[in-house]
N, C-alpha and C. Protein backbone atom coordinates (compact mmCIF):
# COMPACT_ATOMS: atom_id res chain seq x y z
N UNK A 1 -19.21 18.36 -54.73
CA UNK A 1 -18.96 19.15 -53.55
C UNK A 1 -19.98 20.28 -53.50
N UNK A 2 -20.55 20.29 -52.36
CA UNK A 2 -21.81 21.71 -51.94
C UNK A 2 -21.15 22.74 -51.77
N UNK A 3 -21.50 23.70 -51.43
CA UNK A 3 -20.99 24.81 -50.78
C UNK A 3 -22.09 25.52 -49.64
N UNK A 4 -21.75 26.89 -48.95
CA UNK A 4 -22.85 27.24 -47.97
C UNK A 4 -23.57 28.05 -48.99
N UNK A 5 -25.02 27.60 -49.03
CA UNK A 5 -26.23 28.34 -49.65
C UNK A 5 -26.15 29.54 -49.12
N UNK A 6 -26.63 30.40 -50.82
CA UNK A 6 -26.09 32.16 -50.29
C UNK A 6 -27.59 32.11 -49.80
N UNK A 7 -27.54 33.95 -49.01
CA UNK A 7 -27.39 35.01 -49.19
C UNK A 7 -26.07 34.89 -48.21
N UNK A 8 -24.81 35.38 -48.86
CA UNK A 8 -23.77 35.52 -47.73
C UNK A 8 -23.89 37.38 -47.55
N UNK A 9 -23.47 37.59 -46.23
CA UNK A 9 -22.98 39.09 -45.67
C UNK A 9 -21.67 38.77 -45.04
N UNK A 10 -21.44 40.27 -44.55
CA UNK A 10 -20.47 40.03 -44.15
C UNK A 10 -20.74 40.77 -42.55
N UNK A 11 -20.07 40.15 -41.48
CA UNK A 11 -20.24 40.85 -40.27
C UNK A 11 -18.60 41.79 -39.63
N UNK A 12 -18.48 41.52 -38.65
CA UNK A 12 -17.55 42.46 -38.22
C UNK A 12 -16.23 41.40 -38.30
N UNK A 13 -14.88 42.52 -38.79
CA UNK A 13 -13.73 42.37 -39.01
C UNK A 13 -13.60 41.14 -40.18
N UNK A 14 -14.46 41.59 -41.17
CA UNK A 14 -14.25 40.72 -42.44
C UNK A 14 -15.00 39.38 -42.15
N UNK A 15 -15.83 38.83 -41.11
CA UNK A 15 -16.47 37.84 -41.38
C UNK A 15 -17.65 37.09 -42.18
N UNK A 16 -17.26 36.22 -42.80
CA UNK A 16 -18.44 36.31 -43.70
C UNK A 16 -19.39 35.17 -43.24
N UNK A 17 -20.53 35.35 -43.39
CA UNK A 17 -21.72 34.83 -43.11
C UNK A 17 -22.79 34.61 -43.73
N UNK A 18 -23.96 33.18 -43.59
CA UNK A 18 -24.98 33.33 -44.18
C UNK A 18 -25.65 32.99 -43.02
N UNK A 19 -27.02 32.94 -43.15
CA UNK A 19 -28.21 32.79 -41.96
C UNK A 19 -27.70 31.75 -41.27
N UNK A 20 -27.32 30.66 -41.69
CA UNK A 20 -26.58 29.44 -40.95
C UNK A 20 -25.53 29.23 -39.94
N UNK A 21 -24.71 29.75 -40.45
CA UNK A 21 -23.51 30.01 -40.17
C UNK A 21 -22.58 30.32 -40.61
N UNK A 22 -21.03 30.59 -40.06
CA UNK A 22 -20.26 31.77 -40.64
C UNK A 22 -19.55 30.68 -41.17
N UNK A 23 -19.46 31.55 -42.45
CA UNK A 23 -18.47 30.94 -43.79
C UNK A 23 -17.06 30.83 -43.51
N UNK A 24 -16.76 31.96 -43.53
CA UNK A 24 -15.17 32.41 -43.44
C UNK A 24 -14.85 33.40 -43.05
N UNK A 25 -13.47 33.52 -42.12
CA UNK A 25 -13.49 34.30 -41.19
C UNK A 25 -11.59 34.91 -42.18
N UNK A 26 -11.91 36.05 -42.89
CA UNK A 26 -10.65 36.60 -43.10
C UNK A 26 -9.54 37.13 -42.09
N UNK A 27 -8.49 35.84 -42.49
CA UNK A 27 -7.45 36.35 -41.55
C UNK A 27 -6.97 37.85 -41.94
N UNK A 28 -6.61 38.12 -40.80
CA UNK A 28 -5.57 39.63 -41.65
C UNK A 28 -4.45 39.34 -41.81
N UNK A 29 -3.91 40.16 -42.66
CA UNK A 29 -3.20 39.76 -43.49
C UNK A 29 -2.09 41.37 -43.36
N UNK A 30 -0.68 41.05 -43.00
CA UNK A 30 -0.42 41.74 -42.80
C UNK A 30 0.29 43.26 -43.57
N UNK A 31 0.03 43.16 -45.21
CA UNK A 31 0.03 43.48 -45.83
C UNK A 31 -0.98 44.79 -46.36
N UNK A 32 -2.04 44.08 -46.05
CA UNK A 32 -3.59 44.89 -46.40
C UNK A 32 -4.07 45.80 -45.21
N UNK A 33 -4.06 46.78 -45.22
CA UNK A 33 -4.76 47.95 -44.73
C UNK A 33 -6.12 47.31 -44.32
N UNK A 34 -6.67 47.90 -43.11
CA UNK A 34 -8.04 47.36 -43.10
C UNK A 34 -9.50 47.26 -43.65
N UNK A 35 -9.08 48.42 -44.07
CA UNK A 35 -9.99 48.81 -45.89
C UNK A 35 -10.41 47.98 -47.22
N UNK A 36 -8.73 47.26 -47.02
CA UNK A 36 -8.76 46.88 -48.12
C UNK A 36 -9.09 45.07 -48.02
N UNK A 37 -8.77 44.87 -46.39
CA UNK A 37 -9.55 43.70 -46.14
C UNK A 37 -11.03 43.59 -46.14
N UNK A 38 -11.75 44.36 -46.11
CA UNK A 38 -12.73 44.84 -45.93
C UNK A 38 -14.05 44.84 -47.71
N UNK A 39 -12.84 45.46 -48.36
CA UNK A 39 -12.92 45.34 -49.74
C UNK A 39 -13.19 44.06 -50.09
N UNK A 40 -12.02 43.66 -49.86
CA UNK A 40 -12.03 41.70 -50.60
C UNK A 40 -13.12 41.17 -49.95
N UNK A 41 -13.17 41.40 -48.50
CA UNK A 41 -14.77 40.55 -48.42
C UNK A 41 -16.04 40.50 -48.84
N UNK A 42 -16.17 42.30 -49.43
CA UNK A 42 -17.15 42.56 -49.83
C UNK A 42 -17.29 42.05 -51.32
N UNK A 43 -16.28 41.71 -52.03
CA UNK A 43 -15.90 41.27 -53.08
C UNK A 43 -16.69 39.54 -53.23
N UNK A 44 -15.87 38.94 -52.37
CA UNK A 44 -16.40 37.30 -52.03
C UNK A 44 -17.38 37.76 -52.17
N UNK A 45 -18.54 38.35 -51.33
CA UNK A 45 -19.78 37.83 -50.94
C UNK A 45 -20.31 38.37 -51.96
N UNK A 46 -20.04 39.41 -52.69
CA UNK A 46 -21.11 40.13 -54.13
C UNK A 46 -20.36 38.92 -55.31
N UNK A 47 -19.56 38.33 -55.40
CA UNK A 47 -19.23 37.06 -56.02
C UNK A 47 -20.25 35.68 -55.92
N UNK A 48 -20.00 35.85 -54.76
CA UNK A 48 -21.09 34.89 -54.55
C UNK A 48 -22.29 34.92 -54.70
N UNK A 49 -22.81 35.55 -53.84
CA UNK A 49 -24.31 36.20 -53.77
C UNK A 49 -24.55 36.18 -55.42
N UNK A 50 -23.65 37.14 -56.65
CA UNK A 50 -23.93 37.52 -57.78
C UNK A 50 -24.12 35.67 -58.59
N UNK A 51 -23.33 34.78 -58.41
CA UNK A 51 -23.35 33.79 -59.08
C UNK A 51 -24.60 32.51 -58.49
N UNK A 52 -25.48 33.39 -57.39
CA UNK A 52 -26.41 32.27 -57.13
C UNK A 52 -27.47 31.51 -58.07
N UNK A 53 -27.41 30.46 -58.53
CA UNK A 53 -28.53 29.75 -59.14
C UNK A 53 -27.82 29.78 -60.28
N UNK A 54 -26.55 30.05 -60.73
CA UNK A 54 -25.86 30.01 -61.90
C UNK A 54 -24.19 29.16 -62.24
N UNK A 55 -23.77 29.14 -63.19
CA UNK A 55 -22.47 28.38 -63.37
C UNK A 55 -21.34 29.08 -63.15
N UNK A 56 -21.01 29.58 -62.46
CA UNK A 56 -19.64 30.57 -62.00
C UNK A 56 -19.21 30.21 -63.18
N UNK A 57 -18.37 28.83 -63.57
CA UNK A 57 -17.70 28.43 -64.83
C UNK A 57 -17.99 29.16 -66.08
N UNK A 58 -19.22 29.36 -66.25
CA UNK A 58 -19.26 30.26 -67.36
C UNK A 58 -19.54 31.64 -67.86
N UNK A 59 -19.05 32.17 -66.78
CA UNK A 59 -19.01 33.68 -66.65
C UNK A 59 -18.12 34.65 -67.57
N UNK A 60 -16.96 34.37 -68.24
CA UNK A 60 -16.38 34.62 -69.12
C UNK A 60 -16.56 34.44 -70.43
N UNK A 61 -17.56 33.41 -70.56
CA UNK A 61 -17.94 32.74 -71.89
C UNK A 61 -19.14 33.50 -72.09
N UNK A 62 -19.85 33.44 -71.32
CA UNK A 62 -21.11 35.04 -71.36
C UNK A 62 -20.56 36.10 -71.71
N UNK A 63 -19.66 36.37 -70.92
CA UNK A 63 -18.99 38.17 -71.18
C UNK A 63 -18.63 38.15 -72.58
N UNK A 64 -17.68 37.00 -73.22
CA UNK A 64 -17.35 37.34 -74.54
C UNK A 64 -18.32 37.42 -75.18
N UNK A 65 -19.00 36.10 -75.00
CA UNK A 65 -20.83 36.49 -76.24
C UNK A 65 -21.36 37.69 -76.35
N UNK A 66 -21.18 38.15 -75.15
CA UNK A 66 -21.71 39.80 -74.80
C UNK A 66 -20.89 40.31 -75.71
N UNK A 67 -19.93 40.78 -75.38
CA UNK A 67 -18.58 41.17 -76.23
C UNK A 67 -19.27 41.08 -77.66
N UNK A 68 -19.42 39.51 -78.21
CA UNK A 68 -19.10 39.18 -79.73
C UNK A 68 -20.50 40.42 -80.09
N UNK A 69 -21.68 40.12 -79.28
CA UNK A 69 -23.11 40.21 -80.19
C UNK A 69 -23.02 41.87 -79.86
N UNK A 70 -22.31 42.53 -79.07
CA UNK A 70 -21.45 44.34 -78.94
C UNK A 70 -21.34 44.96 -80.05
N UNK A 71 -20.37 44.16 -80.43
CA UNK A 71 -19.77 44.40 -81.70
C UNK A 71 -20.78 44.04 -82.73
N UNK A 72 -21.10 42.96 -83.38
CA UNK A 72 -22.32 43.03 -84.42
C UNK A 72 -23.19 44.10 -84.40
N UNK A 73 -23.82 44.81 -83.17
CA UNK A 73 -24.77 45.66 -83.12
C UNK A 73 -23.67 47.06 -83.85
N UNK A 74 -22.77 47.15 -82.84
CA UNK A 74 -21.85 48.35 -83.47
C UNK A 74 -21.64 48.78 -84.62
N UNK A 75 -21.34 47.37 -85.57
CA UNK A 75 -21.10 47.40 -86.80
C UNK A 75 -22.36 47.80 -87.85
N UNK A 76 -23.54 47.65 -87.22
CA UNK A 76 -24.37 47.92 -87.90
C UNK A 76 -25.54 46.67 -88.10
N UNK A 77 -25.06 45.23 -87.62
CA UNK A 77 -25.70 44.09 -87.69
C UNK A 77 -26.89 44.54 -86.76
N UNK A 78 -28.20 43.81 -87.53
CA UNK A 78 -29.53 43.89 -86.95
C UNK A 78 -30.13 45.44 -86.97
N UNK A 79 -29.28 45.89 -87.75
CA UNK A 79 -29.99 47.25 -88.20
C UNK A 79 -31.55 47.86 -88.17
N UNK A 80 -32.40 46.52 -89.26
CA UNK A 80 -33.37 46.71 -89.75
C UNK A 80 -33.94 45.52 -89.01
N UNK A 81 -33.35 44.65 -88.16
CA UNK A 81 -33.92 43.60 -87.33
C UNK A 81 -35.02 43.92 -86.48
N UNK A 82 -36.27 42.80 -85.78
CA UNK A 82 -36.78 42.49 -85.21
C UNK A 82 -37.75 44.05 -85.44
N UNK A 83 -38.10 44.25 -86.29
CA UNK A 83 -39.41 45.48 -86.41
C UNK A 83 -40.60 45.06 -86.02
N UNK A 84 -41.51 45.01 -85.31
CA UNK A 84 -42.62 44.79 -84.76
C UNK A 84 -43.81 45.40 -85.72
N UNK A 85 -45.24 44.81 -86.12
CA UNK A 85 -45.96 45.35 -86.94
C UNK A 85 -46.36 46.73 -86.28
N UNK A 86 -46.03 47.33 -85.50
CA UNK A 86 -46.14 48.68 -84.93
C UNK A 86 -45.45 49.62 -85.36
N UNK A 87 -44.27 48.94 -86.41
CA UNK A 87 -42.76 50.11 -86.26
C UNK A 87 -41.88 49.72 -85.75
N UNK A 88 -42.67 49.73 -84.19
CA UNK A 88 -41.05 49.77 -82.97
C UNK A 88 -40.09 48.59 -83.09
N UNK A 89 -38.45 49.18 -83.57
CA UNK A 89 -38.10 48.45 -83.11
C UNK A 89 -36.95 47.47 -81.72
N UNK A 90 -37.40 46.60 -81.67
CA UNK A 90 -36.59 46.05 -80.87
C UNK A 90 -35.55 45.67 -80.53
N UNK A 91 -34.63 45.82 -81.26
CA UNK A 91 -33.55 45.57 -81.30
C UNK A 91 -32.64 46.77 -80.43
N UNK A 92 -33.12 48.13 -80.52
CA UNK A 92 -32.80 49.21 -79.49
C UNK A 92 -32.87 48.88 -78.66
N UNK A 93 -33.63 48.30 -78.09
CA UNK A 93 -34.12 47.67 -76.61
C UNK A 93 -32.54 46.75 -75.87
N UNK A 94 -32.55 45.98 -76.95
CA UNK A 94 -31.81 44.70 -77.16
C UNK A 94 -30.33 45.02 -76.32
N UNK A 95 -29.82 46.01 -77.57
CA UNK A 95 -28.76 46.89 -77.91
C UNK A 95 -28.05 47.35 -76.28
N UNK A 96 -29.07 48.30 -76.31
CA UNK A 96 -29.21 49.15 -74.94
C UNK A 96 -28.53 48.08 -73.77
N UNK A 97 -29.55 46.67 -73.54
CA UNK A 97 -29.43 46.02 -72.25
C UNK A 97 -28.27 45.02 -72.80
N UNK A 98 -27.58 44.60 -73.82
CA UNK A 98 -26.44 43.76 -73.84
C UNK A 98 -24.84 45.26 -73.51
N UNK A 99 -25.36 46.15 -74.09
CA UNK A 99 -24.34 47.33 -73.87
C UNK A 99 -24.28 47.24 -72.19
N UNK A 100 -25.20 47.65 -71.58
CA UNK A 100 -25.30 47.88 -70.02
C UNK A 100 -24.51 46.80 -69.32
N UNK A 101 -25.26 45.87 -69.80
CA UNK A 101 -24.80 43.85 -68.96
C UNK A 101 -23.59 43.63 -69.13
N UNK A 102 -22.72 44.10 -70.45
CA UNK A 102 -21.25 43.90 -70.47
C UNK A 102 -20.80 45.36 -69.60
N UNK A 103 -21.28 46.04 -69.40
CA UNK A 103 -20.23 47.19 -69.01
C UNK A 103 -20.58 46.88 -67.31
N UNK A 104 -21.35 46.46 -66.49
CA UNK A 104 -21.50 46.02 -65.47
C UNK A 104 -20.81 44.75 -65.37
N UNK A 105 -20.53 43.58 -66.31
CA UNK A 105 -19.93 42.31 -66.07
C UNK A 105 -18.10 42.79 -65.87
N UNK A 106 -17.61 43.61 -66.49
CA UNK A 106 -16.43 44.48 -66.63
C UNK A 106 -16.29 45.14 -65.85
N UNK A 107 -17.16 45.64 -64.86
CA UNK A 107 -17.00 46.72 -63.95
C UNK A 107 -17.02 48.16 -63.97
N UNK A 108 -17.80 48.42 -65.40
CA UNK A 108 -17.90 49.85 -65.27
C UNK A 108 -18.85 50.46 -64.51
N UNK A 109 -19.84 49.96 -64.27
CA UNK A 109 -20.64 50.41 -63.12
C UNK A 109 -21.03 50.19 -62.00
């Protein structure tokens, strides 16, 4: 099964759209404030849009790896790793962008 090729947006009263044509049209819902319909769409489409060219399916299985190799660094694993004949090492580098990538996959930023 295909789906509609992103870039999806969203247009007026929660509709969502790509250059083609419109995806899905959020009913309202009589529950949700219009804000918060508004929210969820923006949600879908940074869902989408975020999983282009990739396995949605394994988005959790990344996060934990993230997670697992978090923790190794925390603990002290790769300490003295990946030193470059310069000194520098790399593994700060490393550190830094798996710290960031899980706290953005989680939603802290």
């Amino acid at each position: 099964m295909s789906h509609t090729p992103e870039l999806w947006k969203i247009g007026n009263r929660g509709m969502i759209y790509s250059d083609d044509l419109q995806v899905a049209i959020m009913e309202p819902c009589k529950d949700a404030s219009i804000e918060e319909q508004a929210a969820n769409a923006a949600r879908i489409v940074a869902c989408v849009n975020g999983c282009a060219g990739l396995n949605p399916a394994a988005y959790r299985e990344v996060v934990e790896a993230l997670r697992e190799f978090s923790t190794l660094f925390e603990q002290g694993y790769f300490e003295n790793a990946l030193t470059m004949p310069s000194g520098k090492r790399i593994v700060l580098g490393v550190k830094d962008k798996v710290k960031q990538a899980l706290a953005h996959a989680e939603g802290a930023r």
